[in-house]
PDB file of N, CA and C in Angstrom:
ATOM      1  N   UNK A   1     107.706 -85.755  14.458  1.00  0.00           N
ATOM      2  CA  UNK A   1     107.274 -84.810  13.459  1.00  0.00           C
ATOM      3  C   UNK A   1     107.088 -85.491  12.095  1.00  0.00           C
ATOM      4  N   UNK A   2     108.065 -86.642  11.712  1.00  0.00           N
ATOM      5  CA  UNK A   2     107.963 -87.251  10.781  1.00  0.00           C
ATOM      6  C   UNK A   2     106.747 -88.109  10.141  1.00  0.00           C
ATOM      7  N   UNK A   3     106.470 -88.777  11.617  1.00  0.00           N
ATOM      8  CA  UNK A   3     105.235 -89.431  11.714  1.00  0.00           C
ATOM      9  C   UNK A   3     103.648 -88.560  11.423  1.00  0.00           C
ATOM     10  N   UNK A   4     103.599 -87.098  11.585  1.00  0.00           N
ATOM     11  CA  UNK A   4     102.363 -86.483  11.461  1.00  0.00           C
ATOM     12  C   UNK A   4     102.530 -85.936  10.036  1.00  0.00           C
ATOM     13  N   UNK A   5     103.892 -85.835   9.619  1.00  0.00           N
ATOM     14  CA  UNK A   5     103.818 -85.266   7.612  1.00  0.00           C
ATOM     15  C   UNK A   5     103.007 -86.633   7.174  1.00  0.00           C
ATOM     16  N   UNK A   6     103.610 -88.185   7.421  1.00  0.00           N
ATOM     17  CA  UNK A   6     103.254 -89.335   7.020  1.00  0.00           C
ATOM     18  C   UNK A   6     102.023 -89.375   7.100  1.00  0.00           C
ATOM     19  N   UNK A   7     101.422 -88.748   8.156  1.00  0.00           N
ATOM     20  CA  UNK A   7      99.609 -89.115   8.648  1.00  0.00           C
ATOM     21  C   UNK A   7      98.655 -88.289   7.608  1.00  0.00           C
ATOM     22  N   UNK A   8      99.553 -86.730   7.682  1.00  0.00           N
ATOM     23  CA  UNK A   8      98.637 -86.091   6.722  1.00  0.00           C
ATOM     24  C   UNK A   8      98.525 -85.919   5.224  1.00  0.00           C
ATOM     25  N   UNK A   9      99.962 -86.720   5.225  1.00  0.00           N
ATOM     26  CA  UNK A   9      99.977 -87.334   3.441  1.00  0.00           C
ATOM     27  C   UNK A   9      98.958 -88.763   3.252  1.00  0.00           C
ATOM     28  N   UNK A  10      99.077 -90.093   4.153  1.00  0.00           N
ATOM     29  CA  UNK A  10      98.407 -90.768   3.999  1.00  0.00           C
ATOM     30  C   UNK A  10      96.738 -90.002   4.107  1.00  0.00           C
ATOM     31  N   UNK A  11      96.500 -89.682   4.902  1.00  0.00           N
ATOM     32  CA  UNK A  11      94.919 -88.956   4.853  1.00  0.00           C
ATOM     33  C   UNK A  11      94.567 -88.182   3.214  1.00  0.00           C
ATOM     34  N   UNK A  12      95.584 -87.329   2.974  1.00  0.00           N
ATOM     35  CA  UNK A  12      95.514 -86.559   1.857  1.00  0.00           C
ATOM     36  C   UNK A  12      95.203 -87.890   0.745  1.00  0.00           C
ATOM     37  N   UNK A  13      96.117 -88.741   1.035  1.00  0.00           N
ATOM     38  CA  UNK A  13      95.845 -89.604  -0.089  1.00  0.00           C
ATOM     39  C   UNK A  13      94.406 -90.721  -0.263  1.00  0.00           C
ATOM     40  N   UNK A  14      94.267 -90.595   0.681  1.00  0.00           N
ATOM     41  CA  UNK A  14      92.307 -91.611   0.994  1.00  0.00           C
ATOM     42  C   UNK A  14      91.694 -90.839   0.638  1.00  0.00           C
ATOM     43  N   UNK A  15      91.700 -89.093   0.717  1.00  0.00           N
ATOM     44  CA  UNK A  15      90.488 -88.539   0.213  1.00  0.00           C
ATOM     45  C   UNK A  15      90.473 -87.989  -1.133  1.00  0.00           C
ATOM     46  N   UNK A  16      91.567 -88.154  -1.312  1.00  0.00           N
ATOM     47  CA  UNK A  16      91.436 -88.027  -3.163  1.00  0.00           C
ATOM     48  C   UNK A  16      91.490 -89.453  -3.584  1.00  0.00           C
ATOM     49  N   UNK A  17      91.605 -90.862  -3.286  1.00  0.00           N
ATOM     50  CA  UNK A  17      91.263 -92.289  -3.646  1.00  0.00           C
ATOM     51  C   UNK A  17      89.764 -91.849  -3.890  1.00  0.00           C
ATOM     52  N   UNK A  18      89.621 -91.612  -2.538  1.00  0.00           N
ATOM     53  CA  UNK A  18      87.639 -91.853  -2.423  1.00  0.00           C
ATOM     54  C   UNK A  18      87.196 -90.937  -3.150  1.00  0.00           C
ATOM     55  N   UNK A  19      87.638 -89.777  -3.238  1.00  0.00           N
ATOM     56  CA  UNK A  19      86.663 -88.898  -4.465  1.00  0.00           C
ATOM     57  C   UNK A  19      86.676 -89.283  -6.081  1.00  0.00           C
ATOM     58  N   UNK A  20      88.175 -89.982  -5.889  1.00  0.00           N
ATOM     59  CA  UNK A  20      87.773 -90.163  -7.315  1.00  0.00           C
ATOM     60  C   UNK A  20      86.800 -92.093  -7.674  1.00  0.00           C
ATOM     61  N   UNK A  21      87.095 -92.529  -6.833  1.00  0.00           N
ATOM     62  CA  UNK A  21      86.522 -93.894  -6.914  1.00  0.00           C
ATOM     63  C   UNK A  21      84.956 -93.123  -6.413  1.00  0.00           C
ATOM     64  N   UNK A  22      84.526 -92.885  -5.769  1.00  0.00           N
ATOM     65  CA  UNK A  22      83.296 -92.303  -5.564  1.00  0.00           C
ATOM     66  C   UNK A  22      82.598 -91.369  -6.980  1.00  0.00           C
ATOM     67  N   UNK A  23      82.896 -91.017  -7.602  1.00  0.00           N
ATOM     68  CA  UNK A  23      82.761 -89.928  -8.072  1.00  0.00           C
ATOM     69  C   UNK A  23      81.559 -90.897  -9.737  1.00  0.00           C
ATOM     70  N   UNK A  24      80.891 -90.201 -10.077  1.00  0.00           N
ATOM     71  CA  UNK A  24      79.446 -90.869 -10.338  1.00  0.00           C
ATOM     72  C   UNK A  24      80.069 -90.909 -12.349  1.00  0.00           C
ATOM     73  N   UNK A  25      79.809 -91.460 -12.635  1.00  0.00           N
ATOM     74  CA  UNK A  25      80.155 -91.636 -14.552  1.00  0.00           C
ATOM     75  C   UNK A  25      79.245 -90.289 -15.316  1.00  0.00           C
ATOM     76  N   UNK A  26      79.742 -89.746 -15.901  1.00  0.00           N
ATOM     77  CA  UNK A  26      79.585 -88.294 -16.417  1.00  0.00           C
ATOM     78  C   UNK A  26      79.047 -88.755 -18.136  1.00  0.00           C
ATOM     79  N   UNK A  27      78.766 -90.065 -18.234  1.00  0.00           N
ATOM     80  CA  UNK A  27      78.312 -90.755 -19.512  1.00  0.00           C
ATOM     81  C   UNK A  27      76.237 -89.847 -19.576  1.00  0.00           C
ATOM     82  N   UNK A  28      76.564 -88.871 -20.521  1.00  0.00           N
ATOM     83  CA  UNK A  28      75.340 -88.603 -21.062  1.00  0.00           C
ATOM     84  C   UNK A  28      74.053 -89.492 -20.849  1.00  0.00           C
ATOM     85  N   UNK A  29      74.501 -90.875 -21.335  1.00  0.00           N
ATOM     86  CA  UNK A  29      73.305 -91.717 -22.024  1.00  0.00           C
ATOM     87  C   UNK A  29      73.070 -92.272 -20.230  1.00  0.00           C
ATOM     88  N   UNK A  30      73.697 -92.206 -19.423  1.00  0.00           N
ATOM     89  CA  UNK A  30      73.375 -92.818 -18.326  1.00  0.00           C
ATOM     90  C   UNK A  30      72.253 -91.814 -16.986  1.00  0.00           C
ATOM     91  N   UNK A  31      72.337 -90.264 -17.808  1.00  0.00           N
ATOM     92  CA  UNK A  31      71.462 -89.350 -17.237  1.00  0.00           C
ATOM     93  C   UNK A  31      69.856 -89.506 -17.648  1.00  0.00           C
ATOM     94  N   UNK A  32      69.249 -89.330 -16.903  1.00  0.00           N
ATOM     95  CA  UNK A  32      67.418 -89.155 -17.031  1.00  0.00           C
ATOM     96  C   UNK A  32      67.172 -88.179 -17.920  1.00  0.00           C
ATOM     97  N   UNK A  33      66.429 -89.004 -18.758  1.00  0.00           N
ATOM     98  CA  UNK A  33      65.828 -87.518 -19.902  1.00  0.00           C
ATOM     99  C   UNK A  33      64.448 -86.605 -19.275  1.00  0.00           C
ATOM    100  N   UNK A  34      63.862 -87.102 -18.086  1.00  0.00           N
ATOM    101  CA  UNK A  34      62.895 -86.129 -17.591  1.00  0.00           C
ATOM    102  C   UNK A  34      63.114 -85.819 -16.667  1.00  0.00           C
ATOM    103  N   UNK A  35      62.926 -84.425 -16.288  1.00  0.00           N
ATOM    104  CA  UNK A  35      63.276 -83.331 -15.308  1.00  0.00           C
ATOM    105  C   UNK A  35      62.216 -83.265 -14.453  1.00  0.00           C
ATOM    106  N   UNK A  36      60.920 -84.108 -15.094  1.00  0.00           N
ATOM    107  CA  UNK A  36      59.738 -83.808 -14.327  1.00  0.00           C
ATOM    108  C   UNK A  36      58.958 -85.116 -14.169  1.00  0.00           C
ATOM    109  N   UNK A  37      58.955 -85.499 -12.885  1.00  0.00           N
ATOM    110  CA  UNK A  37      57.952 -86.743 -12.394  1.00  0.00           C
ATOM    111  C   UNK A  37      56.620 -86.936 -12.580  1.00  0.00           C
ATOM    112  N   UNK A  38      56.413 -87.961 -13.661  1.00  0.00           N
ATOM    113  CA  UNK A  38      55.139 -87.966 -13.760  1.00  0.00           C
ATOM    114  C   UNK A  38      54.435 -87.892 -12.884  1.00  0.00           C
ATOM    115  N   UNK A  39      53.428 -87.847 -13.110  1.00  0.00           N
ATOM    116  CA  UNK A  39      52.411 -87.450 -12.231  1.00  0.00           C
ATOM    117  C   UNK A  39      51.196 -88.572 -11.692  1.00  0.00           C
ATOM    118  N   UNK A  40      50.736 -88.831 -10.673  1.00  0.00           N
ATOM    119  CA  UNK A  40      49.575 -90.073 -10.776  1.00  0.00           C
ATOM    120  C   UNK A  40      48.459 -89.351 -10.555  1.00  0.00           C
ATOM    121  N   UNK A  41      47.471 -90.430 -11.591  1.00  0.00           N
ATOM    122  CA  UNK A  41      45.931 -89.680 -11.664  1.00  0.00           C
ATOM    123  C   UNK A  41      45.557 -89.213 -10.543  1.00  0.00           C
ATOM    124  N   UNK A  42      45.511 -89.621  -9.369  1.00  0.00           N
ATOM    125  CA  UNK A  42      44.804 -89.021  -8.401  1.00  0.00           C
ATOM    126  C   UNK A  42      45.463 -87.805  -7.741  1.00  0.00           C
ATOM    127  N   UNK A  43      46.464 -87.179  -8.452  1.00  0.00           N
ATOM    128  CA  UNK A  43      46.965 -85.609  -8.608  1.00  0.00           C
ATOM    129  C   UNK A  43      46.528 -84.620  -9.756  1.00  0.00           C
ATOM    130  N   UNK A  44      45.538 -85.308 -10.814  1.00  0.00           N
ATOM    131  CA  UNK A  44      44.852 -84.404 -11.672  1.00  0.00           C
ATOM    132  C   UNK A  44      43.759 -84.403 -11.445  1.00  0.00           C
ATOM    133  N   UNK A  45      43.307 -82.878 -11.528  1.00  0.00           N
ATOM    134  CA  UNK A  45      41.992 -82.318 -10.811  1.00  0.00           C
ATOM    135  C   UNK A  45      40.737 -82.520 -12.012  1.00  0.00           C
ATOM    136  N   UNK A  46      41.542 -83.034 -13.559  1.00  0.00           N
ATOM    137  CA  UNK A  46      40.251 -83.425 -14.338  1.00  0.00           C
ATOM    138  C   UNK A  46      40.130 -84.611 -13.967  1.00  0.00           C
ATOM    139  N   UNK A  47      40.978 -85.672 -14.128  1.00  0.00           N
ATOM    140  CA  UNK A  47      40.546 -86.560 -13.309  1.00  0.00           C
ATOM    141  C   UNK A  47      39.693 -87.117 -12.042  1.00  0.00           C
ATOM    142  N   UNK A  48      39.729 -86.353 -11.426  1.00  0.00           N
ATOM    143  CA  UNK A  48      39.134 -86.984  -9.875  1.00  0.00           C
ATOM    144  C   UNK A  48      37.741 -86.255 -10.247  1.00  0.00           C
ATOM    145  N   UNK A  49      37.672 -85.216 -10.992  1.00  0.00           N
ATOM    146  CA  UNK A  49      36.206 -84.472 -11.102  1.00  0.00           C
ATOM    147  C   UNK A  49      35.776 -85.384 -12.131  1.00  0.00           C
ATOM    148  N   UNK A  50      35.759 -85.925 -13.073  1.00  0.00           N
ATOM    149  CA  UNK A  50      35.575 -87.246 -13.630  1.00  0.00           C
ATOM    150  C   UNK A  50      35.180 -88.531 -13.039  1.00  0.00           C
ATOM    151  N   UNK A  51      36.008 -88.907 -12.161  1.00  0.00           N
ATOM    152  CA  UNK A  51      35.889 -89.810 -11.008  1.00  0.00           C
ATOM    153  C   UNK A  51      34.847 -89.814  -9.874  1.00  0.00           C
ATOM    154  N   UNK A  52      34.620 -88.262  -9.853  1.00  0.00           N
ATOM    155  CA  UNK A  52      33.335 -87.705  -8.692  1.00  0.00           C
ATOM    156  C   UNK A  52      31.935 -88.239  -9.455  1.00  0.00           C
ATOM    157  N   UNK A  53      31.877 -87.215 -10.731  1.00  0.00           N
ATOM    158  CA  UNK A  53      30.762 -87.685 -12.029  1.00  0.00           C
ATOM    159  C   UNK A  53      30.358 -88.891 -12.101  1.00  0.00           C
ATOM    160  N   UNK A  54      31.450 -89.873 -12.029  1.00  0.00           N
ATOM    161  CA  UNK A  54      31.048 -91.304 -12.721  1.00  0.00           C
ATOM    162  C   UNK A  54      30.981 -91.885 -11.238  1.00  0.00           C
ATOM    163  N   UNK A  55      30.966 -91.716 -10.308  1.00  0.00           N
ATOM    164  CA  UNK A  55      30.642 -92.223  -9.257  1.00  0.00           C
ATOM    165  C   UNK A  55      28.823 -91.954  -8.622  1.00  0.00           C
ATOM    166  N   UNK A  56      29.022 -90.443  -8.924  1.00  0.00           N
ATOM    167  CA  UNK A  56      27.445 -89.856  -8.837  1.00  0.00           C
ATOM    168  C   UNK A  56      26.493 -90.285  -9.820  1.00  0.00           C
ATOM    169  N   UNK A  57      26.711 -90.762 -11.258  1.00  0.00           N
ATOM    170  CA  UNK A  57      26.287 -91.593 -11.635  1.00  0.00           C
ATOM    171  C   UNK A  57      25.635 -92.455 -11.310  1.00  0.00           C
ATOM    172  N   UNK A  58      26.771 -93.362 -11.127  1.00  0.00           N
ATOM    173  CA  UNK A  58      26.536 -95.060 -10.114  1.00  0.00           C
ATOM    174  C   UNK A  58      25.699 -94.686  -9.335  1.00  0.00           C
ATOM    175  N   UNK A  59      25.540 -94.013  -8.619  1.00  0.00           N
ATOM    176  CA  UNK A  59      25.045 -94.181  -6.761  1.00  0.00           C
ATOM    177  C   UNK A  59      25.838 -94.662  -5.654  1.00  0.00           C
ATOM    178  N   UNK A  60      26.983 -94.415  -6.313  1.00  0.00           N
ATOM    179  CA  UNK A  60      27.755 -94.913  -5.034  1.00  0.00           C
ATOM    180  C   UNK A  60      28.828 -93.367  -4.541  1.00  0.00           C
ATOM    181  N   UNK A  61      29.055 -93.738  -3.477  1.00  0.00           N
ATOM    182  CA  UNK A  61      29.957 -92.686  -2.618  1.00  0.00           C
ATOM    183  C   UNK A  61      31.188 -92.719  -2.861  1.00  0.00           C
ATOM    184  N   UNK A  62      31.621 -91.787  -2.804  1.00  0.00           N
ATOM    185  CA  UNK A  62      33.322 -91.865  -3.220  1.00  0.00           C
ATOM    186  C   UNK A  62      33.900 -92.354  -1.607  1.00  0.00           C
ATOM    187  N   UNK A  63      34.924 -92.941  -1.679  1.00  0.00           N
ATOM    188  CA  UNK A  63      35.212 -93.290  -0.236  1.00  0.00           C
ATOM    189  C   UNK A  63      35.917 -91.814   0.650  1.00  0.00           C
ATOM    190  N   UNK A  64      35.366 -92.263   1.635  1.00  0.00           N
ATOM    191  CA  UNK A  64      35.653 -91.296   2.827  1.00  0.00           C
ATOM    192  C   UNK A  64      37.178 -91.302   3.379  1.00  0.00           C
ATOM    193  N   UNK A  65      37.776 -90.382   3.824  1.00  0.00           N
ATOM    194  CA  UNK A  65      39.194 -90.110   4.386  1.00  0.00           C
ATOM    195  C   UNK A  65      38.876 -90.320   5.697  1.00  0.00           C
ATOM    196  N   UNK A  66      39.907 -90.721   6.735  1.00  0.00           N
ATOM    197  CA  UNK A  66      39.594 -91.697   8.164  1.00  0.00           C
ATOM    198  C   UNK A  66      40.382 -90.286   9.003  1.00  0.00           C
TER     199      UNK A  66
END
């Protein structure tokens, strides 16, 4: 009986080690100041209609999807 208090104190004690050694730095300056992922041009719709224009221009084809 002695041996399973010992087991579930040692256990008790690894998972509060690991939460606190795990546990992430709460330092302000180390958080992301943007909430929102820029974005790449070929996700803005003025863009690519721009991109269509100056291609129709040229004479050349916009490339094809496979």
């Amino acid at each position: 009986m002695l041996f399973l208090i010992a087991l579930a104190a040692a256990a008790l004690v690894g998972v509060l080690l690991w939460k606190l050694l795990a546990r992430q730095p709460s330092d302000p300056a180390n958080r992301s100041t943007s909430a929102r992922p820029t974005a790449a041009p070929d996700d803005d719709p003025e863009f690519l209609r721009q991109l269509g224009e100056k291609l129709r221009r040229e004479g050349e084809d916009p490339p094809r999807r496979r």
